[in-house]
Protein backbone atom coordinates (compact mmCIF):
# COMPACT_ATOMS: atom_id res chain seq x y z
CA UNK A 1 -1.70 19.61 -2.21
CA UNK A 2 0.84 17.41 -2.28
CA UNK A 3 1.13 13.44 -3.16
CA UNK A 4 1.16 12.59 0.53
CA UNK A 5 -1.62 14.56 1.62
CA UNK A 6 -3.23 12.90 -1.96
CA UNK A 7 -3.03 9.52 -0.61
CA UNK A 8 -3.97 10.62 2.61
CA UNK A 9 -7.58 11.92 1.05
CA UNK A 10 -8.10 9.14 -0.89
CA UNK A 11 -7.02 6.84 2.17
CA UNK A 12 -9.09 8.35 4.07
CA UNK A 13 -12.38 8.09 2.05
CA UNK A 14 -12.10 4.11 2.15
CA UNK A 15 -14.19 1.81 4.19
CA UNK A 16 -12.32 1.66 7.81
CA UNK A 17 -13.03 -2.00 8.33
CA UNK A 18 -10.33 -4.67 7.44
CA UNK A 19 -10.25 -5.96 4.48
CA UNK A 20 -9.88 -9.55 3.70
CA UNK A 21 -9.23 -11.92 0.79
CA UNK A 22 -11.27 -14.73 0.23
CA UNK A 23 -9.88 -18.12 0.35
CA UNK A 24 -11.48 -19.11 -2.42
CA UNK A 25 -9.86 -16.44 -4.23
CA UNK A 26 -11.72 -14.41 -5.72
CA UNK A 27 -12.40 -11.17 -3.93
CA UNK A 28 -11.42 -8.79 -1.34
CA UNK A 29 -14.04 -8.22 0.59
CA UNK A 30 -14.78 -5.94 3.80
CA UNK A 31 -18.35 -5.70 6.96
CA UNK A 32 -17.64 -8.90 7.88
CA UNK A 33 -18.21 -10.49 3.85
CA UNK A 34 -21.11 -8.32 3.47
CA UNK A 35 -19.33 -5.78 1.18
CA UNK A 36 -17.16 -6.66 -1.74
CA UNK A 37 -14.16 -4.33 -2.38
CA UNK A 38 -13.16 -5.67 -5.72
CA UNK A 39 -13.19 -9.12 -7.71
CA UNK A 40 -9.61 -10.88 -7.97
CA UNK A 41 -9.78 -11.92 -11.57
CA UNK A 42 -6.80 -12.76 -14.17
CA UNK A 43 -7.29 -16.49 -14.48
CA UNK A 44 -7.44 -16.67 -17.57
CA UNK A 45 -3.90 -14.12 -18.45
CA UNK A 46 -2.64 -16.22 -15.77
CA UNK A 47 -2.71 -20.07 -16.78
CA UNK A 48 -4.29 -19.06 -20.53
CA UNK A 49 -2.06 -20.03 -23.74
CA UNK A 50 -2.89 -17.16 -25.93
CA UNK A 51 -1.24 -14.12 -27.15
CA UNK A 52 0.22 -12.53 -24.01
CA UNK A 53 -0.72 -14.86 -21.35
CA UNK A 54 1.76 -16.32 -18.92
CA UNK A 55 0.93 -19.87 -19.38
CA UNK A 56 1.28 -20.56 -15.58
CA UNK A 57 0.20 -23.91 -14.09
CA UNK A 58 -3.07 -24.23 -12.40
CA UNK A 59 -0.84 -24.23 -9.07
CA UNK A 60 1.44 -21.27 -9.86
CA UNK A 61 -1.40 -19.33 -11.32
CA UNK A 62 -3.42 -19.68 -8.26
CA UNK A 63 -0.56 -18.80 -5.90
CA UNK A 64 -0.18 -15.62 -8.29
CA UNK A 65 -3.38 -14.78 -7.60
CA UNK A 66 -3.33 -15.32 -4.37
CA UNK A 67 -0.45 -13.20 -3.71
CA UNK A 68 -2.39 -10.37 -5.78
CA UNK A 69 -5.46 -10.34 -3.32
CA UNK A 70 -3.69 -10.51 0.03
CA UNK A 71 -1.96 -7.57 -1.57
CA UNK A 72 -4.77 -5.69 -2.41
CA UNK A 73 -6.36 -6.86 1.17
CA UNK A 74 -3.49 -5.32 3.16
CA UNK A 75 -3.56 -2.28 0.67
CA UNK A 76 -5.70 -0.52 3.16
CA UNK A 77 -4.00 -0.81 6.52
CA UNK A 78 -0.46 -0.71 4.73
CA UNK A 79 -1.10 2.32 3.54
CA UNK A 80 -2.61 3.53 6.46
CA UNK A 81 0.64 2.48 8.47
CA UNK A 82 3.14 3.49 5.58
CA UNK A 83 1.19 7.81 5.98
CA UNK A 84 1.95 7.28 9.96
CA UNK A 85 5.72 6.49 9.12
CA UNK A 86 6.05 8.91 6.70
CA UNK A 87 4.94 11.77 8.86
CA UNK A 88 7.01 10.33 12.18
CA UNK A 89 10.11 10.84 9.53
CA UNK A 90 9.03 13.88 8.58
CA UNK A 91 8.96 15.43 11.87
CA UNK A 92 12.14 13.72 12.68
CA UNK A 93 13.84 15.07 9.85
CA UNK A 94 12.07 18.63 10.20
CA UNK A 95 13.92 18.31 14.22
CA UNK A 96 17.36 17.30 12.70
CA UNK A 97 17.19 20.43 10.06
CA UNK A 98 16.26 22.61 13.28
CA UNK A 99 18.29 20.95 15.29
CA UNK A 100 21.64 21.26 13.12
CA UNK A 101 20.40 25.23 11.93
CA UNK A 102 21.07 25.38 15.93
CA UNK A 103 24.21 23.90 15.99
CA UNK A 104 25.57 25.94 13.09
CA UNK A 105 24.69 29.26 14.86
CA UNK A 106 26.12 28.23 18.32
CA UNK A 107 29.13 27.29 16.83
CA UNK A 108 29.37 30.04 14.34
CA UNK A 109 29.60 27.47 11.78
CA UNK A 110 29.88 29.04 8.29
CA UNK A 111 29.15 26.74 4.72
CA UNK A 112 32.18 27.04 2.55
């Protein structure tokens, strides 16, 4: 198997409905709220002081996080969309191999 046909299987094993993140920012949740998908957590490595933290402000750190779960929302239909382009450029470049094999041999084009 290879890695597209990977994240195909593992795409396709997700719930279907769209994700969302909520506002309040703290989860990405799916069936109209009634199903979490995942907690949005980090505060605290966000707009903490200690060892390792990025000692954000409380308005940077929740724009961070924000950013993190409207990633993580989209994940799902982004990737979905992202498999669809990849095979549409696959075929394409599958024709222009065919395609230019064709070429070659009606021209009697030989590779140096």
């Amino acid at each position: 198997m290879n890695r597209l046909e990977e994240i195909k299987a593992r795409e396709s094993k997700t719930t279907k409905e769209d994700w969302r993140y909520d506002e309040r920012g703290i989860s990405v949740r799916a069936c109209d709220d009634q199903m979490t998908i995942c907690d949005i957590r980090g505060w605290g490595h966000l707009t903490g002081q200690g060892h390792g933290a990025l000692k954000l402000s409380d308005e940077d750190g929740k724009e961070q996080q924000d950013n993190n779960g409207l990633f993580i929302a989209h994940s799902r239909q982004d990737i979905s969309w992202l498999i669809t382009e990849v095979e549409r450029l696959k075929e394409f470049e599958d024709w222009v191999v065919k395609r230019d094999a064709q070429l070659k041999t009606s021209l009697n084009w030989e590779e140096e």
